[in-house]
Protein backbone atom coordinates (compact mmCIF):
# COMPACT_ATOMS: atom_id res chain seq x y z
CA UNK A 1 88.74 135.01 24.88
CA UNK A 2 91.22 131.94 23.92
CA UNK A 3 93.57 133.23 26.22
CA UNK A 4 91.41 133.35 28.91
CA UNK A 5 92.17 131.47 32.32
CA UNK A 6 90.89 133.38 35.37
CA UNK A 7 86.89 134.53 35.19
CA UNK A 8 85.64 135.72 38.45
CA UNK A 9 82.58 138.10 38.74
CA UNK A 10 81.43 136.42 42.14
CA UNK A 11 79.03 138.99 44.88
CA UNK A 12 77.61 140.37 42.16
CA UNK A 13 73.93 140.75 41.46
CA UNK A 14 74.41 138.50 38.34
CA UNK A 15 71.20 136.43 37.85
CA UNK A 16 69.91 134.44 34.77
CA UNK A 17 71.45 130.93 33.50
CA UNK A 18 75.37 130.15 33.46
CA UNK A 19 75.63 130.06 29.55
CA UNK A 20 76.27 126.64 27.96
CA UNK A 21 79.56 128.63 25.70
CA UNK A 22 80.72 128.56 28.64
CA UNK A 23 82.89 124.95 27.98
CA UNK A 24 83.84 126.81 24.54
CA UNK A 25 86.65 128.32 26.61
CA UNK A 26 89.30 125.63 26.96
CA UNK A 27 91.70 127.83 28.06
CA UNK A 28 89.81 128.35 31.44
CA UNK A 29 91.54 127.20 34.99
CA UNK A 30 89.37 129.33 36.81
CA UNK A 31 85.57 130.04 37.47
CA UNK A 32 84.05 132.04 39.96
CA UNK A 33 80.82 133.03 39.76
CA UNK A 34 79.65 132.32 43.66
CA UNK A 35 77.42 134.51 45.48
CA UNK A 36 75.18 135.90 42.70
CA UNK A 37 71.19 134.89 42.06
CA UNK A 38 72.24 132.81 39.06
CA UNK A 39 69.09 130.54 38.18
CA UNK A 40 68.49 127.53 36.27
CA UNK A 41 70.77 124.22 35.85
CA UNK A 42 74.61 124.03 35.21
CA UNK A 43 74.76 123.39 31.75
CA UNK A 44 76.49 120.10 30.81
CA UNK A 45 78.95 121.67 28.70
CA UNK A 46 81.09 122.77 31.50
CA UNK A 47 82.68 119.28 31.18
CA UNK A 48 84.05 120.57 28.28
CA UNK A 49 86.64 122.53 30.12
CA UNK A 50 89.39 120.40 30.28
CA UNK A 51 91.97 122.67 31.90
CA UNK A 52 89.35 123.93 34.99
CA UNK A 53 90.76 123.28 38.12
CA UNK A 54 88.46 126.03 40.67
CA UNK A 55 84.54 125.67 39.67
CA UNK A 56 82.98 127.74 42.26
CA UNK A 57 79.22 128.19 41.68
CA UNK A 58 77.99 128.51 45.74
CA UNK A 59 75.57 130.87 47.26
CA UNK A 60 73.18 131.11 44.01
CA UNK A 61 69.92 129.90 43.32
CA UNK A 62 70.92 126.90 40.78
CA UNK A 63 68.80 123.57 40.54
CA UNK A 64 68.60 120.66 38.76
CA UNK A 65 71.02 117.69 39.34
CA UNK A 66 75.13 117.67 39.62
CA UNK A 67 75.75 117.00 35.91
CA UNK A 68 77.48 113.57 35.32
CA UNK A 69 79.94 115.10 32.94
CA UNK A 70 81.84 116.87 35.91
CA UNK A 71 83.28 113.43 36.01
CA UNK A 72 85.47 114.49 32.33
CA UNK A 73 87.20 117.39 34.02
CA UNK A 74 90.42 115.86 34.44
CA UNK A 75 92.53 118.68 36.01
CA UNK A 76 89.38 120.12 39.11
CA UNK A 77 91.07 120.45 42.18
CA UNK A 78 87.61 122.40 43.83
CA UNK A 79 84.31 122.13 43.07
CA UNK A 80 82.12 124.34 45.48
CA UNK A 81 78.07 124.09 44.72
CA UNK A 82 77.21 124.59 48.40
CA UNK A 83 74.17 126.88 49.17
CA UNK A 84 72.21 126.18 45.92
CA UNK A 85 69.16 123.96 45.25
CA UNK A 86 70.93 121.24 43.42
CA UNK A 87 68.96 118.29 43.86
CA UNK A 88 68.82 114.31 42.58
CA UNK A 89 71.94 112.45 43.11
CA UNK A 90 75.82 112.39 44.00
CA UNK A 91 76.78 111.72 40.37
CA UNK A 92 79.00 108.50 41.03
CA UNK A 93 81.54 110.00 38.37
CA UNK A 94 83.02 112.66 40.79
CA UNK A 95 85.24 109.53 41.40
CA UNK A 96 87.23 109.94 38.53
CA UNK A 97 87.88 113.49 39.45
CA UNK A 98 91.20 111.68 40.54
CA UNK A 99 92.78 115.79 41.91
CA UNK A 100 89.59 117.15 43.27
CA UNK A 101 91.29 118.36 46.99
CA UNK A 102 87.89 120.24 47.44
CA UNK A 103 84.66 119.08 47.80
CA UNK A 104 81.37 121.05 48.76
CA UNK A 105 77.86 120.62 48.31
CA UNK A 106 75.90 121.43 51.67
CA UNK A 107 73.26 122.97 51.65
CA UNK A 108 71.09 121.69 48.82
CA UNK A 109 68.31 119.70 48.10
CA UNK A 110 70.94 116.22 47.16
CA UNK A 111 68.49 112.59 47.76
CA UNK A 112 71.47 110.52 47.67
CA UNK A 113 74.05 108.08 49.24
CA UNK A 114 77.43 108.77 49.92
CA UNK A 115 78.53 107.07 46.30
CA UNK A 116 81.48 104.37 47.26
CA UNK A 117 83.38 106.22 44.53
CA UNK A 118 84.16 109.22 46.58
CA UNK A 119 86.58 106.66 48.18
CA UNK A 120 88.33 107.06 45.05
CA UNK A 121 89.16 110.69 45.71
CA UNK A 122 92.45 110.43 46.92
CA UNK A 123 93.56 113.52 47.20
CA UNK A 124 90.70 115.12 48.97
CA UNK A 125 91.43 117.58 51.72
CA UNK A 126 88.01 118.76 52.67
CA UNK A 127 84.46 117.46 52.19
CA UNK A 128 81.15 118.57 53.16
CA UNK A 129 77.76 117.13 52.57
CA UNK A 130 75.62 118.08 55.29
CA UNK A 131 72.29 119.82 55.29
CA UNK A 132 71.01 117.88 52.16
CA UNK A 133 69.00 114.59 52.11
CA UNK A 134 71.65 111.67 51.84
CA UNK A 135 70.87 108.86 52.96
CA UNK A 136 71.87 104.94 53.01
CA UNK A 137 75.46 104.19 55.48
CA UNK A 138 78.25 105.99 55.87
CA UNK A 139 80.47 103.88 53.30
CA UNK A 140 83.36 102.16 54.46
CA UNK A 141 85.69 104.01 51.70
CA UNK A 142 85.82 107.17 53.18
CA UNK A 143 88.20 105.90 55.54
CA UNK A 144 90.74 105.22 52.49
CA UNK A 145 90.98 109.61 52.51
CA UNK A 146 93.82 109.66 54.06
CA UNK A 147 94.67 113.79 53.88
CA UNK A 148 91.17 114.68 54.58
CA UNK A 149 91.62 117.60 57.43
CA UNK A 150 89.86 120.00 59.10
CA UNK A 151 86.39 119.26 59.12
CA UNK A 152 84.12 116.25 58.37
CA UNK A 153 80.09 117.28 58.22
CA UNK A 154 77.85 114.70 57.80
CA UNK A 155 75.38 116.17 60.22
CA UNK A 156 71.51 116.94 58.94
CA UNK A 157 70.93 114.21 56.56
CA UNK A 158 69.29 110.99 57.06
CA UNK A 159 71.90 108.60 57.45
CA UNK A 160 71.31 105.09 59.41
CA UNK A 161 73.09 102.11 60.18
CA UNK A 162 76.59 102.09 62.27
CA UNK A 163 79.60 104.36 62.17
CA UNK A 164 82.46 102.09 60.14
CA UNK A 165 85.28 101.90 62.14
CA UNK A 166 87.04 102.70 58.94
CA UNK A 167 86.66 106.17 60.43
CA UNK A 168 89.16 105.99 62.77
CA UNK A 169 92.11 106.30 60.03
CA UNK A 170 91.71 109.54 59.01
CA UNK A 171 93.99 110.88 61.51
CA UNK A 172 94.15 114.46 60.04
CA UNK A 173 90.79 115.15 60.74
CA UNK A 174 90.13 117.58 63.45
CA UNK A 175 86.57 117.88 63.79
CA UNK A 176 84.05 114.97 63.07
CA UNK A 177 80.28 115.94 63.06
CA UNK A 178 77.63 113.13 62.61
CA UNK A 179 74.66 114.67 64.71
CA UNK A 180 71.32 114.94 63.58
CA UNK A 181 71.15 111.68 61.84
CA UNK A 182 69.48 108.27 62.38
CA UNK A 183 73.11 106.62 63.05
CA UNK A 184 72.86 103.50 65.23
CA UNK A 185 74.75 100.95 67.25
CA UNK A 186 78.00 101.39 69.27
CA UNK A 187 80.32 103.96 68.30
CA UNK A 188 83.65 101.98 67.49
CA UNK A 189 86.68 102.20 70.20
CA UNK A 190 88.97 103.16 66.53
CA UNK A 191 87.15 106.56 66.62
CA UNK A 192 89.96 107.32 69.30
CA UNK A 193 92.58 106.52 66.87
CA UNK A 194 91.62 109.93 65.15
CA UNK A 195 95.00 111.43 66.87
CA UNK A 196 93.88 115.01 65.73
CA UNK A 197 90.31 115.06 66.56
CA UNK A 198 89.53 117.99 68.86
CA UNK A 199 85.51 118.29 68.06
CA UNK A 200 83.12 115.16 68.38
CA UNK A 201 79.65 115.92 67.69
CA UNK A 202 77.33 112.48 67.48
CA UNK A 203 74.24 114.51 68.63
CA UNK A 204 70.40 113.42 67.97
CA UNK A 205 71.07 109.51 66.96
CA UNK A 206 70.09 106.34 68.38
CA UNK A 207 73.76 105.51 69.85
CA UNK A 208 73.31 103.24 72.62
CA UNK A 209 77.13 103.08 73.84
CA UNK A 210 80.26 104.98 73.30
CA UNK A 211 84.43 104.78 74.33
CA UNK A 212 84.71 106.95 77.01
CA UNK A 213 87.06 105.35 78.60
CA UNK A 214 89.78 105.81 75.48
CA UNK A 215 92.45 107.83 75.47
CA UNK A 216 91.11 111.11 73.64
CA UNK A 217 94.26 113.12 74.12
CA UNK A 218 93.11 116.58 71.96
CA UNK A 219 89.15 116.15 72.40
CA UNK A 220 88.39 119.31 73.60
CA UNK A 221 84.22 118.86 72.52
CA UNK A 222 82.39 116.02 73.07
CA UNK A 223 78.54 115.98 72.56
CA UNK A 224 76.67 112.43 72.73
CA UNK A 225 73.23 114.40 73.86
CA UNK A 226 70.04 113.10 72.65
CA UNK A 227 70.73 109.43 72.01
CA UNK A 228 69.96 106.27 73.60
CA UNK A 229 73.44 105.53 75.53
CA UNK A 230 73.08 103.19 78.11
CA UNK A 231 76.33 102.78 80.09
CA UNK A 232 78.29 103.92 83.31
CA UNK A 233 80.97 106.66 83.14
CA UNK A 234 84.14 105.58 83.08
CA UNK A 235 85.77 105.13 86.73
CA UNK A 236 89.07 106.65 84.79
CA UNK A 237 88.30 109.63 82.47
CA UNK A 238 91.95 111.58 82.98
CA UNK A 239 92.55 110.01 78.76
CA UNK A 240 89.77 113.35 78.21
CA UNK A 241 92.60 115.75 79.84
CA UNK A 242 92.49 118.47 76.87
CA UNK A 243 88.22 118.11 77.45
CA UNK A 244 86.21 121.63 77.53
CA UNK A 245 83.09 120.26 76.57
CA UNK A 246 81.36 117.00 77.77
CA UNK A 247 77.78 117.13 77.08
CA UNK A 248 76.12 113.80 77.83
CA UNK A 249 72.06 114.86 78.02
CA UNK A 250 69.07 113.13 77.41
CA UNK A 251 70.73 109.61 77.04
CA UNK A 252 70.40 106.40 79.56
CA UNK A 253 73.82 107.12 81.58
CA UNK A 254 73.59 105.37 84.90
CA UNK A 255 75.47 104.62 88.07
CA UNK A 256 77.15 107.11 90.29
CA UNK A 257 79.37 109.84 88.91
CA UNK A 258 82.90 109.41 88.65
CA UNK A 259 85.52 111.02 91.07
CA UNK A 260 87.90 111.39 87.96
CA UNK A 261 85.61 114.14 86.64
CA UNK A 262 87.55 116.15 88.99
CA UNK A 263 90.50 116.09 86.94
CA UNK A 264 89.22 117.18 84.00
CA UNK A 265 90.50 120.97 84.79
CA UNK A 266 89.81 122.33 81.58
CA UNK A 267 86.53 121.65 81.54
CA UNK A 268 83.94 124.67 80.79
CA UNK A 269 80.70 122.85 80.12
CA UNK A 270 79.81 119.96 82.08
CA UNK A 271 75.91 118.59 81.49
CA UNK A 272 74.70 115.74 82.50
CA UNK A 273 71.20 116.04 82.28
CA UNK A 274 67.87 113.69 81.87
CA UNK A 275 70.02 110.52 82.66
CA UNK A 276 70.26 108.03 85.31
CA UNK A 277 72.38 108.96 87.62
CA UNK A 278 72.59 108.11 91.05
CA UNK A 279 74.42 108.62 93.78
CA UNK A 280 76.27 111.69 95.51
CA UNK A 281 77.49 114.49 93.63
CA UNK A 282 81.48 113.97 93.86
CA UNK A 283 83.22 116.28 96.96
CA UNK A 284 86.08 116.34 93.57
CA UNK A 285 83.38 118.59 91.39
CA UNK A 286 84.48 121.74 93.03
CA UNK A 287 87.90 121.23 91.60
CA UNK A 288 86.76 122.05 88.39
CA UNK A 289 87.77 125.85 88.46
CA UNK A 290 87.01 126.78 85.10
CA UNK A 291 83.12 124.96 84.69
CA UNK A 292 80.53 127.43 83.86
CA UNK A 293 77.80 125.58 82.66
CA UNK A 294 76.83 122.30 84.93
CA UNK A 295 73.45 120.42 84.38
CA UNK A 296 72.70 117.77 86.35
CA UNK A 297 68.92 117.87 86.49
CA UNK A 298 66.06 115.38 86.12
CA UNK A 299 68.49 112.46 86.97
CA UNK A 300 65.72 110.79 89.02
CA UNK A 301 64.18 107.92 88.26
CA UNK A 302 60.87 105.78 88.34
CA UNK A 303 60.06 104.21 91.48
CA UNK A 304 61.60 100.90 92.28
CA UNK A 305 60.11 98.47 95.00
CA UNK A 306 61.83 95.86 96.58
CA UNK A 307 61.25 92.88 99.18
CA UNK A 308 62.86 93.67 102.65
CA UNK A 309 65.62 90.87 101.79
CA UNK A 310 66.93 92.44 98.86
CA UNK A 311 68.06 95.72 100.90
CA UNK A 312 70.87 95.90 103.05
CA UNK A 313 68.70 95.76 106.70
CA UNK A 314 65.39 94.55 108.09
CA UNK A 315 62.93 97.01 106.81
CA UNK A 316 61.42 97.82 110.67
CA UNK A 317 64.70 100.05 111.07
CA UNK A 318 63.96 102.12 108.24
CA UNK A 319 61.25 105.08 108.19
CA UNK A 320 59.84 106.75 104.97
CA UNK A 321 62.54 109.68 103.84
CA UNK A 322 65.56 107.38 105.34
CA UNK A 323 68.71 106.21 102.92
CA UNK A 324 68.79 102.59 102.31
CA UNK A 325 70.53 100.41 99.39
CA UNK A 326 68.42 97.64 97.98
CA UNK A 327 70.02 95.20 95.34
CA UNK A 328 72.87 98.36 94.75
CA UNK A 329 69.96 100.92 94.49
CA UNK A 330 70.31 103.43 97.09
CA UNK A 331 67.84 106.65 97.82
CA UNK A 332 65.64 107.62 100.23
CA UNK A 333 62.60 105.50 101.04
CA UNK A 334 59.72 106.83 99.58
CA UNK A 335 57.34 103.75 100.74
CA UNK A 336 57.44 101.61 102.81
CA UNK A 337 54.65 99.03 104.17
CA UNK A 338 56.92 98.62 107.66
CA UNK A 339 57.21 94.83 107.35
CA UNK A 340 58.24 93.15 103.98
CA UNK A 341 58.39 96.22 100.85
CA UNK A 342 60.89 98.99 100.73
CA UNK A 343 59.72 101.66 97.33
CA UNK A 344 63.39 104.22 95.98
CA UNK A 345 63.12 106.48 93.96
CA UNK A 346 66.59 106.05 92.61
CA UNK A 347 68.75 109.74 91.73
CA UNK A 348 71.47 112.11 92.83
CA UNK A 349 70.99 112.71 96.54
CA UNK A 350 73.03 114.07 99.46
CA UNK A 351 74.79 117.30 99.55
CA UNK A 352 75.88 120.12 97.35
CA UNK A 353 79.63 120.08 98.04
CA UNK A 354 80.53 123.50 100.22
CA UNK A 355 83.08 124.05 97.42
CA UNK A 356 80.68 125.44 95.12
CA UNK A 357 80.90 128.23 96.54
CA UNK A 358 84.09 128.99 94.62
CA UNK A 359 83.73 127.97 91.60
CA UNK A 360 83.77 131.54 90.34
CA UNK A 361 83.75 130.76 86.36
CA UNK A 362 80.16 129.00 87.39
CA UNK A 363 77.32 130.81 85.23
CA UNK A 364 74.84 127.58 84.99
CA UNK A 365 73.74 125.86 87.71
């Protein structure tokens, strides 16, 4: 076997441990032994195989930790351990794996940062680390990838602090997925600098504002649900012209909704849910041809009281169930004492728009 460079025997119903001769075989570029029911750790030897460039072990049932000596294998260009039960740490060696274009290890069992040294990687073209237990900050180095495309998945760890606006320079990078993390802060306005992102999923954080009103010229997805965004829409959204998605649930949105919305023709899904919205629903909503999902439930609020001077006329004009605006809160009165208190419950009131009736694409309403 000293000639040996291609070994593949992957789908198989191989099971067992990946013997340690293995890294005996210098002459080896490529292993592929993915999608088997091989058990036990990777033996350390493989860092023996100096000429290795593909290492694909996925879709087994290996444990133990990434071994360290990974690191030696000057030639890898992919290393694919994804759907195993690799656990322990990012070994901070992978950083001297100066060609690795290929780098996957969701799906484990990882407890780990993001090691600075994958900054080092520069070469990388894809990367994917979700669904394991990394935690710590996104480090600022990843933004020094500069042909990282397709897809970066972060999402299902337990990452915290803010989003480095680092971030924004990997401009190859088409879709960006963050959710289901414990990410905080504002999301920075550089994310829109990202001139090839079409998917932007920041779902299930603690966000509390984000750049809507940037120019996202490709964003076809947007998802912000489920964070703790507390901030108007944008009177201007027509920089979201390629949008499909725009789901903006269970956050702290307020104010009334934009006109602009109307422009966003493309749009499919449109939900707006469990905010803070208040207000009329725009006559411009109807415009939006190809919408078939639109949420725009539990937008009202806790009651608000206010004294007589704060609303825009004497209170003995108004009667209980009558609109009145009090300190730029405007809904229907839903107490009043007749002389000096005026109670809104604050929300999207009014009228459906009669051009509802056409939106034919309309499946959710």
């Amino acid at each position: 076997m000293s000639n040996l460079d291609f070994f593949a025997l992957y789908f198989n119903n191989l099971n067992g441990a990946i013997p340690t001769e293995i890294g005996m075989v210098e002459s080896l570029t490529h292993l592929h032994l993915g999608g088997n029911n091989l058990e036990h750790t990777i033996p350390t030897e493989i860092g023996a195989m100096e000429n290795i460039e593909t290492l694909l072990l996925n879709d087994n049932a290996l444990h133990g930790a990434i071994p360290t000596e990974i690191g030696m294998i000057e030639s890898l260009t992919s290393l694919s351990l994804f759907n195993n039960s690799l656990h322990g740490m990012i070994p901070t060696e992978i950083g001297m794996v100066e060609t690795l274009q290929l780098l996957l290890l969701h799906n484990n069992t990882l407890n780990s940062t993001i090691p600075t040294e994958v900054g080092l990687l520069s070469n990388l073209i894809r990367l994917q680390i979700f669904s394991n237990t990394i935690y710590g900050t996104i480090p600022t180095e990843i933004g020094r990838l500069q042909y990282l495309q397709g897809a970066l998945n972060l999402s299902s760890t337990s990452l915290t602090g803010t989003v480095p606006m680092e971030l924004g320079m990997l401009n190859k990078i088409k879709q960006l997925d963050l959710s289901n993390n414990s990410l905080t802060g504002s999301l920075p306005t550089h994310l829109a600098s990202m001139a090839s992102l079409t998917h932007l999923d920041v779902s299930n954080n603690k966000f509390i504002s984000f750049p809507l009103g940037e120019k996202w010229n490709v964003l076809e997805t947007c998802d912000l649900s489920h964070n703790q965004i507390e901030q108007e829409l944008p009177f201007d959204m027509s920089g979201l012209s390629s949008l499909e998605s725009l789901l903006l649930s269970n956050n702290l949105f307020y104010g009334e909704l934009s006109t602009s919305l109307g422009s966003l023709v493309r749009l499919q899904k449109l939900h707006l849910d469990s905010n803070r919205f208040s207000g009329t629903i725009p006559d411009a909503m109807p415009l939006l041809v190809s919408l078939s999902e639109l949420n725009l439930s539990n937008n009202r609020q806790e009651k608000r009281c206010f004294l007589h001077t704060e609303c825009s006329t004497f209170v003995t004009e108004y009667q209980q169930g009558d609109t009145v605006c009090c300190n730029d809160v405007c809904s229907a009165i839903v107490y009043t004492d007749g002389s000096t208190t005026i109670c809104l419950l604050p929300g999207l009131r009014g009228a459906i728009p009669a051009g509802f009736g056409n939106m034919l694409s309309l499946e959710l309403l």
